[in-house]
Each structure stands twice: as structure tokens, then as C-alpha cells.
PDB file of N, CA and C in Angstrom:
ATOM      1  N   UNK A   1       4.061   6.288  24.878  1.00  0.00           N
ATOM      2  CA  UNK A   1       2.955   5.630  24.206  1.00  0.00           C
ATOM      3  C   UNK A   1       3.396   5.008  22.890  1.00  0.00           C
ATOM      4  N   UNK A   2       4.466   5.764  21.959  1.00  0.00           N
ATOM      5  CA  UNK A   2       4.962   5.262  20.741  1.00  0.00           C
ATOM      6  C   UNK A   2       5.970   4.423  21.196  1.00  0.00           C
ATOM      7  N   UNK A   3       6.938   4.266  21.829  1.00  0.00           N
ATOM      8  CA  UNK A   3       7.931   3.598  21.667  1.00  0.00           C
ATOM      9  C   UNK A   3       7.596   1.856  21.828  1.00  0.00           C
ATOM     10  N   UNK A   4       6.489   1.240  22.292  1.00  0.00           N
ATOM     11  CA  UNK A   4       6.519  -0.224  22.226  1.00  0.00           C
ATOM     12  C   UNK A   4       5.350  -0.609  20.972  1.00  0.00           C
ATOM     13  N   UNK A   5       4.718  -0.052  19.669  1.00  0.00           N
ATOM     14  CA  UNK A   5       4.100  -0.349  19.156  1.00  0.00           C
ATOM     15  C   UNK A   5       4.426  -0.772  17.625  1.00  0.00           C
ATOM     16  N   UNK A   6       4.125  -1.988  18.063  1.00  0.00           N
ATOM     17  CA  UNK A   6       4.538  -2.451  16.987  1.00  0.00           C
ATOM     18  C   UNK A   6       3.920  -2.508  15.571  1.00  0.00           C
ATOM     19  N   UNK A   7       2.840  -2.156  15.885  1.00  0.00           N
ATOM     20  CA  UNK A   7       1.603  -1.706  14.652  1.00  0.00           C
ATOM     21  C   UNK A   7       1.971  -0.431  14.119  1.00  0.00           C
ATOM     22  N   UNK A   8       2.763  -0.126  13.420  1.00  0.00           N
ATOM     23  CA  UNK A   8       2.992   0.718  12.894  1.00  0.00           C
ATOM     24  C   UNK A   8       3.762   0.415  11.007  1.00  0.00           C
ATOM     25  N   UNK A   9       3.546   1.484  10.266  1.00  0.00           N
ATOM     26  CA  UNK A   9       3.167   1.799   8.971  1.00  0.00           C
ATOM     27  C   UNK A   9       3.513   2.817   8.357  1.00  0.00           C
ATOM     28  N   UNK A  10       4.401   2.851   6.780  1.00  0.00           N
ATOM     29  CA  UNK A  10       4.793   4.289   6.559  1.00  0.00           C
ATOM     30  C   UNK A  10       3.847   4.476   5.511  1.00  0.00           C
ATOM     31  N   UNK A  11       3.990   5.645   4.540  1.00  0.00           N
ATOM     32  CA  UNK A  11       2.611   6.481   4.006  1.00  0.00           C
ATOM     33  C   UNK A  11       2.437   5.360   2.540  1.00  0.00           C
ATOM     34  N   UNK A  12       2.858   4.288   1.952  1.00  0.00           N
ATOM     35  CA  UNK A  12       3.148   3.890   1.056  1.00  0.00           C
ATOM     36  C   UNK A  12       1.927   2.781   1.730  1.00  0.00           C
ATOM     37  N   UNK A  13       1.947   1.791   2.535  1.00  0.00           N
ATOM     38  CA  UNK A  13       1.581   0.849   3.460  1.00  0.00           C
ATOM     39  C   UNK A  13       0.450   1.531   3.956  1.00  0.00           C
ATOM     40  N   UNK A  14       0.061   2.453   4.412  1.00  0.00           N
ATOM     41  CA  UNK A  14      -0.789   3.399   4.685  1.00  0.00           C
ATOM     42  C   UNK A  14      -2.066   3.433   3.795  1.00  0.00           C
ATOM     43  N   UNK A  15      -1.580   4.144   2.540  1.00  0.00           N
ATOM     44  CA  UNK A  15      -2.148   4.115   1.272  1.00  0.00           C
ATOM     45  C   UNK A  15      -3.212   2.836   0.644  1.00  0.00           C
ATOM     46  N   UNK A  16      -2.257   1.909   0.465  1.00  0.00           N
ATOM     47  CA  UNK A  16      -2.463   0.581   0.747  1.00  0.00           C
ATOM     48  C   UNK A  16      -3.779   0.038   1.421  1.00  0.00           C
ATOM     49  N   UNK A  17      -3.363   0.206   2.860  1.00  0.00           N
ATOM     50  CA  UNK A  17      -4.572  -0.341   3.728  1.00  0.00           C
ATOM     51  C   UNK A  17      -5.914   0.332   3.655  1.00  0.00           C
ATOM     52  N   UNK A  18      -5.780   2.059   3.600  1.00  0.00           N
ATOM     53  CA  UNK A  18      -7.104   2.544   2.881  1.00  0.00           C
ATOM     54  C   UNK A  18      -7.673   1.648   1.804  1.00  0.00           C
ATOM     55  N   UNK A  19      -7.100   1.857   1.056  1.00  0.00           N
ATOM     56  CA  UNK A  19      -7.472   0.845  -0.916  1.00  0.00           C
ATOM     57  C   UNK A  19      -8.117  -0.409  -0.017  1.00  0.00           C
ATOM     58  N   UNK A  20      -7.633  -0.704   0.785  1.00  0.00           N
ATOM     59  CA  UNK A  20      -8.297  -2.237   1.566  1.00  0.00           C
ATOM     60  C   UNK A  20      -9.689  -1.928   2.219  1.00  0.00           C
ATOM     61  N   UNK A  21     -10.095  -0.584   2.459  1.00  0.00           N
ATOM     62  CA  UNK A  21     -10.779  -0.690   3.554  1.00  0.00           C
ATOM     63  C   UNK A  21     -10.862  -0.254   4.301  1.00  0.00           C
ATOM     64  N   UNK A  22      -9.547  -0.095   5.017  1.00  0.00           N
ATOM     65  CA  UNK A  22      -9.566   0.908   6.394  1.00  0.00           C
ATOM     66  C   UNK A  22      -9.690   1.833   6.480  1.00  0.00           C
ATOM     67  N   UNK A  23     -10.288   2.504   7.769  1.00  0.00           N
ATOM     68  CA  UNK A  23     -10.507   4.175   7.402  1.00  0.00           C
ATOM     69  C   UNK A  23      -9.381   4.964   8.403  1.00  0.00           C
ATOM     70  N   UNK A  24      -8.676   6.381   7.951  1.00  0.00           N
ATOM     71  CA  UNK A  24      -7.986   7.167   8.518  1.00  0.00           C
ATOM     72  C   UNK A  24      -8.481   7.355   9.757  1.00  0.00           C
ATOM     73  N   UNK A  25      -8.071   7.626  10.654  1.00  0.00           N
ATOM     74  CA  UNK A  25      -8.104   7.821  11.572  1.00  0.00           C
ATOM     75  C   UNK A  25      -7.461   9.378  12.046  1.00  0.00           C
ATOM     76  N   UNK A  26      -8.130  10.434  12.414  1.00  0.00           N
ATOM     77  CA  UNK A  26      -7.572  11.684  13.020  1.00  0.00           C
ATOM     78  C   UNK A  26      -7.601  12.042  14.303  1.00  0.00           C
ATOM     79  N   UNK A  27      -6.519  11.865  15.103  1.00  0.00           N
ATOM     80  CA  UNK A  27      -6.338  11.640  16.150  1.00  0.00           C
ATOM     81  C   UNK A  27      -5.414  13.243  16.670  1.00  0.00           C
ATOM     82  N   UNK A  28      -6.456  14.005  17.624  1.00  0.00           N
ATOM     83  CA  UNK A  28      -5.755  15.683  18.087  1.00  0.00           C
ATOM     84  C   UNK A  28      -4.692  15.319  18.795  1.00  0.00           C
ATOM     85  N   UNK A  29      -3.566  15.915  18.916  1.00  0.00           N
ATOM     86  CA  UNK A  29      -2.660  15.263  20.221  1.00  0.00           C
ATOM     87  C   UNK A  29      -2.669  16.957  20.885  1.00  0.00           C
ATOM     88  N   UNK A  30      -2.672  17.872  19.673  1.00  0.00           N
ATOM     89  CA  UNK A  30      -2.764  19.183  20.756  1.00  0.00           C
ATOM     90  C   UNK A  30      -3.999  20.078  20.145  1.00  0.00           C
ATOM     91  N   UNK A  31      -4.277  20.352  20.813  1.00  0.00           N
ATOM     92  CA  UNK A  31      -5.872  21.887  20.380  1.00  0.00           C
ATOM     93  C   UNK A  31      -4.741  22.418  19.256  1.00  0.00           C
ATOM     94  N   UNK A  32      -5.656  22.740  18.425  1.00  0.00           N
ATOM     95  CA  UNK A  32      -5.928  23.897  16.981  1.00  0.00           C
ATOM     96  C   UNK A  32      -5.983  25.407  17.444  1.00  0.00           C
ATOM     97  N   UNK A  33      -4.939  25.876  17.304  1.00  0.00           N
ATOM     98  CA  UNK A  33      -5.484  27.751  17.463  1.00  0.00           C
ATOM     99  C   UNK A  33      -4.782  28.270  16.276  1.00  0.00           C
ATOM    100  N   UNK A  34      -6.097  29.675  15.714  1.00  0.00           N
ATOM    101  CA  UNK A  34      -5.959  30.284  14.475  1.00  0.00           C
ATOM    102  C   UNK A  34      -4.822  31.110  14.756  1.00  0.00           C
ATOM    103  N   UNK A  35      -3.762  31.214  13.899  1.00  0.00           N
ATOM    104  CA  UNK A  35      -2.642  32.540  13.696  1.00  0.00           C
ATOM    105  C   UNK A  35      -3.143  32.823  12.303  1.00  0.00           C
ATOM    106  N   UNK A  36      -3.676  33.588  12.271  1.00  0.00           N
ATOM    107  CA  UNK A  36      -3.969  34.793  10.523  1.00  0.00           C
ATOM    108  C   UNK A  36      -5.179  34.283   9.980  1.00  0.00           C
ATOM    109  N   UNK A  37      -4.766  33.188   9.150  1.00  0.00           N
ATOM    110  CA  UNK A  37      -5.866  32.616   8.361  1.00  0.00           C
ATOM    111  C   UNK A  37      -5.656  31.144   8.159  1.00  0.00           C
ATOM    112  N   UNK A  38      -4.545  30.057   8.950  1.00  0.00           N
ATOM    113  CA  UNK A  38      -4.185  29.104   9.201  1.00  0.00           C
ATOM    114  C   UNK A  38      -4.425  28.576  10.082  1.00  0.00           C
ATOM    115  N   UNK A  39      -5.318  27.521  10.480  1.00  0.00           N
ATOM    116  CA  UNK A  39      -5.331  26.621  11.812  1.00  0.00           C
ATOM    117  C   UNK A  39      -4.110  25.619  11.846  1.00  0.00           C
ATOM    118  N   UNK A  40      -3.419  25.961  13.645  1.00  0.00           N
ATOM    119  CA  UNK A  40      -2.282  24.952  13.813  1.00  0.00           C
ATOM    120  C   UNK A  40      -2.370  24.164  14.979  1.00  0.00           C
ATOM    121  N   UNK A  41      -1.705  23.123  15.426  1.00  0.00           N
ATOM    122  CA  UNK A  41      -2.406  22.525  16.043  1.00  0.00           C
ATOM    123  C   UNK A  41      -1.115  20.944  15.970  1.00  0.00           C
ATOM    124  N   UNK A  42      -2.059  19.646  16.628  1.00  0.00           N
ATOM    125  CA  UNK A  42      -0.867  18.649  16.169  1.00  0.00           C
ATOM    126  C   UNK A  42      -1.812  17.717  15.868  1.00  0.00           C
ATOM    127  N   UNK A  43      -1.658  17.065  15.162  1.00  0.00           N
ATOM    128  CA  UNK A  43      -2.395  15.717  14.602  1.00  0.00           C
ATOM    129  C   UNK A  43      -1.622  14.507  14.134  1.00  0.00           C
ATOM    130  N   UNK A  44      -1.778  13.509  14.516  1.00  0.00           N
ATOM    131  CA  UNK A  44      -1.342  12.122  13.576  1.00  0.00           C
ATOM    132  C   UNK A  44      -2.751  11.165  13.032  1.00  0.00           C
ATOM    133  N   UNK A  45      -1.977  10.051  12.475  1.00  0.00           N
ATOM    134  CA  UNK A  45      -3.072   9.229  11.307  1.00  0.00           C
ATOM    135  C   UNK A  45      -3.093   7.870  11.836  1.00  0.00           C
ATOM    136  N   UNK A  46      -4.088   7.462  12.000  1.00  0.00           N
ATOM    137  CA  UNK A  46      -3.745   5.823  12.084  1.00  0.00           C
ATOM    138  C   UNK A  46      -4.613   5.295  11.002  1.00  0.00           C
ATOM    139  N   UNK A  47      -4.585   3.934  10.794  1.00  0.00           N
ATOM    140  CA  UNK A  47      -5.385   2.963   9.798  1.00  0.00           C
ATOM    141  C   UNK A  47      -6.484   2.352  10.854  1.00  0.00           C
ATOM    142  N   UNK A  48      -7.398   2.319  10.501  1.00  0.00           N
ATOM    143  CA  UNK A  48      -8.232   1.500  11.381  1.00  0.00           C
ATOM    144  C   UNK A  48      -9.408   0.407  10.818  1.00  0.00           C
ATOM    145  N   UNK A  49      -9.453  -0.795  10.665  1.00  0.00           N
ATOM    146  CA  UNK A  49     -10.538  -1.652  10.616  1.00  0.00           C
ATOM    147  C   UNK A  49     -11.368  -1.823  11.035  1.00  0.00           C
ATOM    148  N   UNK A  50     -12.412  -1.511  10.120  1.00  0.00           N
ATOM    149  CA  UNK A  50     -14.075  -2.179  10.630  1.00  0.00           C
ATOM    150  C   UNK A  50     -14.056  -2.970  11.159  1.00  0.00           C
ATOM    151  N   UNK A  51     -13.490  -4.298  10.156  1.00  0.00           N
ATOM    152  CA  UNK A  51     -13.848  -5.628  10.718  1.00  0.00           C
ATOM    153  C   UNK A  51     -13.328  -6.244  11.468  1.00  0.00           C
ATOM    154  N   UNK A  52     -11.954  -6.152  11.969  1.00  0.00           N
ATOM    155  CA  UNK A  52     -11.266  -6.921  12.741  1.00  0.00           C
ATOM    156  C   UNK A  52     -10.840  -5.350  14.047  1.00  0.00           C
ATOM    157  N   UNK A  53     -10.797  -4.682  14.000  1.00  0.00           N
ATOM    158  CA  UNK A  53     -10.469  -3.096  15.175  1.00  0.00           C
ATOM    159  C   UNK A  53      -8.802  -3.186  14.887  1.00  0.00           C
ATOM    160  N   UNK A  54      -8.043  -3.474  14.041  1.00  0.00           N
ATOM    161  CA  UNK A  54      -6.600  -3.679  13.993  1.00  0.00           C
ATOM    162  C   UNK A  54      -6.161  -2.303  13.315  1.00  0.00           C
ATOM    163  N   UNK A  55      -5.627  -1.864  14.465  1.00  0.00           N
ATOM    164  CA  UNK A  55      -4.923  -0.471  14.075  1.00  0.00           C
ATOM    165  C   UNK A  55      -3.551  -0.435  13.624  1.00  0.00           C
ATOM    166  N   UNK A  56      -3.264   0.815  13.073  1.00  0.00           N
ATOM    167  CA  UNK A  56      -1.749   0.989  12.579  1.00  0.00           C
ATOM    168  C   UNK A  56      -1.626   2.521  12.679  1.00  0.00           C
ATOM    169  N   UNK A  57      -0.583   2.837  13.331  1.00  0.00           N
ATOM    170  CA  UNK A  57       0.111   4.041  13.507  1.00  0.00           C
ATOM    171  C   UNK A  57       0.927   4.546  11.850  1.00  0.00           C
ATOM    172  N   UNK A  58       0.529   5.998  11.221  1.00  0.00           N
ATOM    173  CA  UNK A  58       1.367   6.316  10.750  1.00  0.00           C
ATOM    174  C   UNK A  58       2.481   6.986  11.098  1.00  0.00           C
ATOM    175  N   UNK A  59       3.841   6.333  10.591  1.00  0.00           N
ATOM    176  CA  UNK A  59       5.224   7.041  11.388  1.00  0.00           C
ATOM    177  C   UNK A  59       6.029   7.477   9.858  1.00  0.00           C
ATOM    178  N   UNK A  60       6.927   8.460  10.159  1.00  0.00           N
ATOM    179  CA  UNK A  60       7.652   8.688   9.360  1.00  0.00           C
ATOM    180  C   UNK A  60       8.776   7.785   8.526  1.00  0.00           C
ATOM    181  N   UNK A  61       9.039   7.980   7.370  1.00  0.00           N
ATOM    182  CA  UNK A  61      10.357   6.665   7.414  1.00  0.00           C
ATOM    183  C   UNK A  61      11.792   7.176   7.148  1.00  0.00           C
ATOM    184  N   UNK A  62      11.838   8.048   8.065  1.00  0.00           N
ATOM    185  CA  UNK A  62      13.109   8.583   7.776  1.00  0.00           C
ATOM    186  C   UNK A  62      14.041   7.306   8.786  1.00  0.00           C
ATOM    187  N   UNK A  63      13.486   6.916   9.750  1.00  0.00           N
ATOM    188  CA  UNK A  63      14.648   5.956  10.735  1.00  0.00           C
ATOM    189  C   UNK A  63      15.124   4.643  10.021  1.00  0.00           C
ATOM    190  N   UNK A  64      16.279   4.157  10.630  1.00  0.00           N
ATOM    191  CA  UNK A  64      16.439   3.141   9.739  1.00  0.00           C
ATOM    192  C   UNK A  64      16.096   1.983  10.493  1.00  0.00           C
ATOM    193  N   UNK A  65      15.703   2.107  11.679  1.00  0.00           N
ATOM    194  CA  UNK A  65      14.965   0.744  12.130  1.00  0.00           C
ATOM    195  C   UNK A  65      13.975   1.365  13.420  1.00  0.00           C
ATOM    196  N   UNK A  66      13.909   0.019  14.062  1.00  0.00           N
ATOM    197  CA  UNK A  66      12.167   0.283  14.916  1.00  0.00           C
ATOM    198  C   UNK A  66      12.359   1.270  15.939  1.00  0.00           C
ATOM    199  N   UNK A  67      13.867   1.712  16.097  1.00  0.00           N
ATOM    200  CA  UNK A  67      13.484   2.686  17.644  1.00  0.00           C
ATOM    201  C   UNK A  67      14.068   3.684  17.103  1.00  0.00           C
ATOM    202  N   UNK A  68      13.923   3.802  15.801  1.00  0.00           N
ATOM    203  CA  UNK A  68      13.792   5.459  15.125  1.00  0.00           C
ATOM    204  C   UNK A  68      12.648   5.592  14.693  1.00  0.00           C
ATOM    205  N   UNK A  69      11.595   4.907  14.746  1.00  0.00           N
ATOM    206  CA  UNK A  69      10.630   5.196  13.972  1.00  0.00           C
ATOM    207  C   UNK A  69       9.665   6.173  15.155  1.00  0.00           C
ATOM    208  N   UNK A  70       9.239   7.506  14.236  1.00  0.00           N
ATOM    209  CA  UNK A  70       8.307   8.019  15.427  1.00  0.00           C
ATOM    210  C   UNK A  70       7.085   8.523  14.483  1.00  0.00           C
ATOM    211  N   UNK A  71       5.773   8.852  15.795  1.00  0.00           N
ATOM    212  CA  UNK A  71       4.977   9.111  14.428  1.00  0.00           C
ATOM    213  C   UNK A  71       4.722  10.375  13.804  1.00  0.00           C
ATOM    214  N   UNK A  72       4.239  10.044  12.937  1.00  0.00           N
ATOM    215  CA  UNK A  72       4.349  11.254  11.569  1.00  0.00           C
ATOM    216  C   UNK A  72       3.209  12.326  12.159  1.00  0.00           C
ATOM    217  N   UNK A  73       3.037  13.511  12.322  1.00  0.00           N
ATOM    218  CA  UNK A  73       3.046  14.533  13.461  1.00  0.00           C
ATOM    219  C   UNK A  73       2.255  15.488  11.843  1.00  0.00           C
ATOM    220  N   UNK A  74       1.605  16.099  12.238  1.00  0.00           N
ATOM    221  CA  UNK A  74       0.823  17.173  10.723  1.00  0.00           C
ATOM    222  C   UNK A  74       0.513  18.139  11.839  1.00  0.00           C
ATOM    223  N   UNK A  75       1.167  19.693  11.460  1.00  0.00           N
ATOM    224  CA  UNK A  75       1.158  20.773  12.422  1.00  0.00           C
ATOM    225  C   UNK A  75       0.610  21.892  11.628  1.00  0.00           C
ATOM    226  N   UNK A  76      -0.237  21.381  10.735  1.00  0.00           N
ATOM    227  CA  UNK A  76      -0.920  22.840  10.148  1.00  0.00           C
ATOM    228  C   UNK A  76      -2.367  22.082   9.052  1.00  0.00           C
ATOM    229  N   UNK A  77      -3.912  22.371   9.425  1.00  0.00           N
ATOM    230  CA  UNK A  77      -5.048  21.987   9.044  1.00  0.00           C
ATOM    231  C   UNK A  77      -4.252  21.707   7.168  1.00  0.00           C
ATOM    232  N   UNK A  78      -4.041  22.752   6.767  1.00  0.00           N
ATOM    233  CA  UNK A  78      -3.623  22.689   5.109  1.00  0.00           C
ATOM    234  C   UNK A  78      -2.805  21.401   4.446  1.00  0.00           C
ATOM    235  N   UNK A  79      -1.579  20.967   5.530  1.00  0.00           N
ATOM    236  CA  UNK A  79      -1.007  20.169   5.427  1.00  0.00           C
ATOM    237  C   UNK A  79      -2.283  18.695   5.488  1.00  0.00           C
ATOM    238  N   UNK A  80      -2.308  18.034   6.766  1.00  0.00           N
ATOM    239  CA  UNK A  80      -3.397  17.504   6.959  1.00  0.00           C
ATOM    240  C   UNK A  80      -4.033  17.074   5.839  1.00  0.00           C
ATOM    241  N   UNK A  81      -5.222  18.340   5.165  1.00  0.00           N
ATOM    242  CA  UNK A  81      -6.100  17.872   3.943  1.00  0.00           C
ATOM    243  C   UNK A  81      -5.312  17.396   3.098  1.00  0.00           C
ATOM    244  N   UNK A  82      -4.336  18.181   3.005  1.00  0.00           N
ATOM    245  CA  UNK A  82      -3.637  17.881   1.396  1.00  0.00           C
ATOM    246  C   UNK A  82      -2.952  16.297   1.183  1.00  0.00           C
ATOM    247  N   UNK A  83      -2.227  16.245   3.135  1.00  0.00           N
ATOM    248  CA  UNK A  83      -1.925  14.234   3.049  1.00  0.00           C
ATOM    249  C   UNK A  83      -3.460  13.221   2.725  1.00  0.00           C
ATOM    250  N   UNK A  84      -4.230  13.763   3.248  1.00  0.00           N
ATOM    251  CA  UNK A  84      -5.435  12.951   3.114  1.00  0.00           C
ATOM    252  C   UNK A  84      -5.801  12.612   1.723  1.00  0.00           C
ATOM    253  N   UNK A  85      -5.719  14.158   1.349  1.00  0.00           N
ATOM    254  CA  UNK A  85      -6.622  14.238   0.161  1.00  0.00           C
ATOM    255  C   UNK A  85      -5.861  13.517  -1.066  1.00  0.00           C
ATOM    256  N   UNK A  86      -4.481  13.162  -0.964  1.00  0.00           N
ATOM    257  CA  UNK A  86      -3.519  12.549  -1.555  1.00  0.00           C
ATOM    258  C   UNK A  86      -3.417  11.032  -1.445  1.00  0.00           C
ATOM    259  N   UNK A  87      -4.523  10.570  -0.539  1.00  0.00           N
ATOM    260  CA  UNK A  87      -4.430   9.203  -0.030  1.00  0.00           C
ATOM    261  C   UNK A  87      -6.211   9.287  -0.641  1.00  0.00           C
ATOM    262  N   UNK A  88      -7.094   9.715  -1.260  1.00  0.00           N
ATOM    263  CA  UNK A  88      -7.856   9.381  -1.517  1.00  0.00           C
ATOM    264  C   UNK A  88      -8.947  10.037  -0.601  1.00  0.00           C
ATOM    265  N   UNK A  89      -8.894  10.227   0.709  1.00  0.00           N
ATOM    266  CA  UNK A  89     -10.251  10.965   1.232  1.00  0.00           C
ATOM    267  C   UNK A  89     -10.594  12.489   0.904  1.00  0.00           C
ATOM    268  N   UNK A  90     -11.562  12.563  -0.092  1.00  0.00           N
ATOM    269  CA  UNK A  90     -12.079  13.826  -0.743  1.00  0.00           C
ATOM    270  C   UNK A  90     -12.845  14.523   0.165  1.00  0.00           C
ATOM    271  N   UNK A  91     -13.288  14.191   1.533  1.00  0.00           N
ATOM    272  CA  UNK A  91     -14.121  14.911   2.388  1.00  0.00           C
ATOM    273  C   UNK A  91     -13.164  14.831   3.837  1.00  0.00           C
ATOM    274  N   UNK A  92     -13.282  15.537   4.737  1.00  0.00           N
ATOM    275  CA  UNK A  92     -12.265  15.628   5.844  1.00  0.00           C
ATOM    276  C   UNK A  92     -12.813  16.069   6.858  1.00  0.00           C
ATOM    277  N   UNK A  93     -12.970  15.570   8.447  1.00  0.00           N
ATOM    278  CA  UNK A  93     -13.566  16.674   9.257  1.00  0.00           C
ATOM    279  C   UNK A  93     -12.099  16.163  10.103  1.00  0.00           C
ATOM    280  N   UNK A  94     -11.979  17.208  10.786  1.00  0.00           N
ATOM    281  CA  UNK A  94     -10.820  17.370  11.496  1.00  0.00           C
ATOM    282  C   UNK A  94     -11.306  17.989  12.969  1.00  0.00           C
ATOM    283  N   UNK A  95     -10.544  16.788  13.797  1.00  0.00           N
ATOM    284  CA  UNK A  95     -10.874  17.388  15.758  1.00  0.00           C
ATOM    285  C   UNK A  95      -9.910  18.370  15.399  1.00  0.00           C
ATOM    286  N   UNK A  96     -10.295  19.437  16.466  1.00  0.00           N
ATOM    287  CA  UNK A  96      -9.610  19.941  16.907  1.00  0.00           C
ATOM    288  C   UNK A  96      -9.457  20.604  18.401  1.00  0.00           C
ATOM    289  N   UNK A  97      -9.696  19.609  19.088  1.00  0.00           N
ATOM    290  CA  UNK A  97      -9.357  19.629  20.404  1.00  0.00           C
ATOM    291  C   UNK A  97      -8.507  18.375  21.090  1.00  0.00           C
ATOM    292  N   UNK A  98      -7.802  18.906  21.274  1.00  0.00           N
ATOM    293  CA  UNK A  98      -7.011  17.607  22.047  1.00  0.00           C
ATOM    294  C   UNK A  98      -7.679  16.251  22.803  1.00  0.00           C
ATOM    295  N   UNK A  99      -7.431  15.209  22.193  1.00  0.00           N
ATOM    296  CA  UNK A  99      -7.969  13.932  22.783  1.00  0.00           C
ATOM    297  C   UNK A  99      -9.510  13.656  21.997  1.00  0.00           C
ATOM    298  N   UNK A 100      -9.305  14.690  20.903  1.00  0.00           N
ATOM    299  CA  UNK A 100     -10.411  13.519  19.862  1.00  0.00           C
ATOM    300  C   UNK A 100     -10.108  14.026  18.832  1.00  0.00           C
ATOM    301  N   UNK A 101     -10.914  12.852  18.036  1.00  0.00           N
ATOM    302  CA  UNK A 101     -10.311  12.067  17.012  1.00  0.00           C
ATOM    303  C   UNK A 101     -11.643  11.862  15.687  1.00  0.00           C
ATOM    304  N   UNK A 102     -11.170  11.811  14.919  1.00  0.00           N
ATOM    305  CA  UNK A 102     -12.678  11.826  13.897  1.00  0.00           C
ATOM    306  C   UNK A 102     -12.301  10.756  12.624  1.00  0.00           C
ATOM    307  N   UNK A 103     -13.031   9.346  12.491  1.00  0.00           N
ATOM    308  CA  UNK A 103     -12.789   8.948  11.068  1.00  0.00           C
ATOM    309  C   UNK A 103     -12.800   9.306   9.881  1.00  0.00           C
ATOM    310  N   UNK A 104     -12.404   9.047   9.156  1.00  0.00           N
ATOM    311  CA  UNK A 104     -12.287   8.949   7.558  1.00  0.00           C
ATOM    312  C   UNK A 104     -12.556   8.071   6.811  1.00  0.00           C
ATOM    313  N   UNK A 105     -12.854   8.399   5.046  1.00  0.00           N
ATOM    314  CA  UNK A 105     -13.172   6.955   4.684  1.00  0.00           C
ATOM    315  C   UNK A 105     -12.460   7.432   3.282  1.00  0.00           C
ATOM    316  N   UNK A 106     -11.610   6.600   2.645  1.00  0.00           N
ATOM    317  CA  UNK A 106     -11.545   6.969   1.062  1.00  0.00           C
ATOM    318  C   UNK A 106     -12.286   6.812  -0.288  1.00  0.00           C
ATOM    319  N   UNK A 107     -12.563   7.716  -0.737  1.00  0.00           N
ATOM    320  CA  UNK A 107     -13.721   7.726  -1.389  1.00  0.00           C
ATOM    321  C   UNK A 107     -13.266   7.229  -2.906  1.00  0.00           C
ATOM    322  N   UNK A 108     -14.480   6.393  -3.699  1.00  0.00           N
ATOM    323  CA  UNK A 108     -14.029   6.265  -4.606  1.00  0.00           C
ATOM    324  C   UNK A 108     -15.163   7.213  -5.959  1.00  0.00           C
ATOM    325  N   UNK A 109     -14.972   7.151  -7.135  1.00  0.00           N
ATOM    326  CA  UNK A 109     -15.850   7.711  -7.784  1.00  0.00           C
ATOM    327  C   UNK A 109     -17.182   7.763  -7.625  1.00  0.00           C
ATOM    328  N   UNK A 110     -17.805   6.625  -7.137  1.00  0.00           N
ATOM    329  CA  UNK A 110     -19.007   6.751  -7.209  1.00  0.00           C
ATOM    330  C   UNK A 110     -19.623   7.159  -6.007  1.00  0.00           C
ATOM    331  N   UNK A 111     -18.635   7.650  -4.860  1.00  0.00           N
ATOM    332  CA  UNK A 111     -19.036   8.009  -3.533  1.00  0.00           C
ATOM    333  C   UNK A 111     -19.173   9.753  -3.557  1.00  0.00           C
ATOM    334  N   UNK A 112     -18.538  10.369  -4.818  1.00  0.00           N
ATOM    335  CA  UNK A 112     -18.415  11.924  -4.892  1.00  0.00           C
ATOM    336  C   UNK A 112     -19.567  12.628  -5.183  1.00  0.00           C
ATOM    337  N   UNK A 113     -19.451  13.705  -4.835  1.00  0.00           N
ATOM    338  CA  UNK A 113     -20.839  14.650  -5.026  1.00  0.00           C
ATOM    339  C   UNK A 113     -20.977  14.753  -6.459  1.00  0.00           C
ATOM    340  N   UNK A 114     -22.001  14.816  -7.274  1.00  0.00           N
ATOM    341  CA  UNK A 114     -22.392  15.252  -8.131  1.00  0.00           C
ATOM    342  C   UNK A 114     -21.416  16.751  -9.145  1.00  0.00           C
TER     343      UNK A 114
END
């Protein structure tokens, strides 16, 4: 599914397209099960547009070109908030069942709770 897409984006570019508009995208690739007091599980991010539906995969940038690039994979709920919450979305709902997916939006000051 990753290897022919060319819509893809590292967390800098990512960042970016939120500030534009787009909303995160949380996409399950595997079910969430609790060990202790940690939900784990697999998740990736895409960018997604209202207005035009033009998506973007977040991938890691460790590769040095297009058929190293794979996508950026979040294997623990804590991790997850904390990338989000670092990109601006202060509220988070997270699937956690495999094969769904829940938007996001980045919030700015005047969107926060009281």
C-alpha cells in the first residue's frame, strides 16, 4: 500500500500543512490492547483537506530517497498524544480498532477551553 505513494510528507511539512488547514488524520493499522496502564497498538498520521480531499502520508525521514521512505508507525497511545499535541492538536480521540480512523483539527487559542 506504501510503496507507490507519492503523497507523502515528513513531520516538518506535516506541521506546516496543519498551520494551513488540514486536519490529522488517525488511521488504526492494528487494535490497541492495555499492558499495565499503557495502551499499545499501531497507528500512523496523514494530512487531510477539507477543500480539495488531498492527502499526505506521514513517513519517517530517516531514508535518503523515495524507496526508503516508510511510514512513521506510533506504537504506544502516550507517544501518539504527545506527536499531536506537539503539532498543535490540544484535544485527541484516538481509534482503536483496526481499520478506523478519527480526525483532528489544530487548535488555535481561541478554540481552547476556558
Amino acid at each position: 500500500m506504501f510503496k507507490a505513494a507519492p503523497n507523502v510528507v515528513v513531520e516538518e511539512t506535516f506541521r506546516k500543512l496543519l498551520e494551513r488547514g488540514y486536519r490529522a488524520e488517525i488511521v488504526c493499522a492494528e487494535s490497541a490492547t492495555k499492558q499495565h496502564a499503557t495502551w499499545y497498538g499501531r497507528w500512523y498520521l496523514r494530512a487531510v483537506s477539507d477543500e480539495n480531499g488531498e492527502e499526505h502520508l506521514l513517513v519517517t525521514a530517516r531514508g535518503r530517497g523515495e524507496k526508503d521512505l516508510a511510514p512513521r508507525y506510533f506504537r504506544t497511545v502516550p507517544g501518539l498524544i504527545s506527536f499531536l499535541y506537539d503539532q498543535g492538536c490540544k484535544f485527541v480521540d484516538i481509534p482503536l480498532e483496526a481499520g478506523t480512523r478519527a480526525l483532528q483539527r489544530r487548535q488555535g487559542k481561541q478554540d481552547a477551553a476556558p
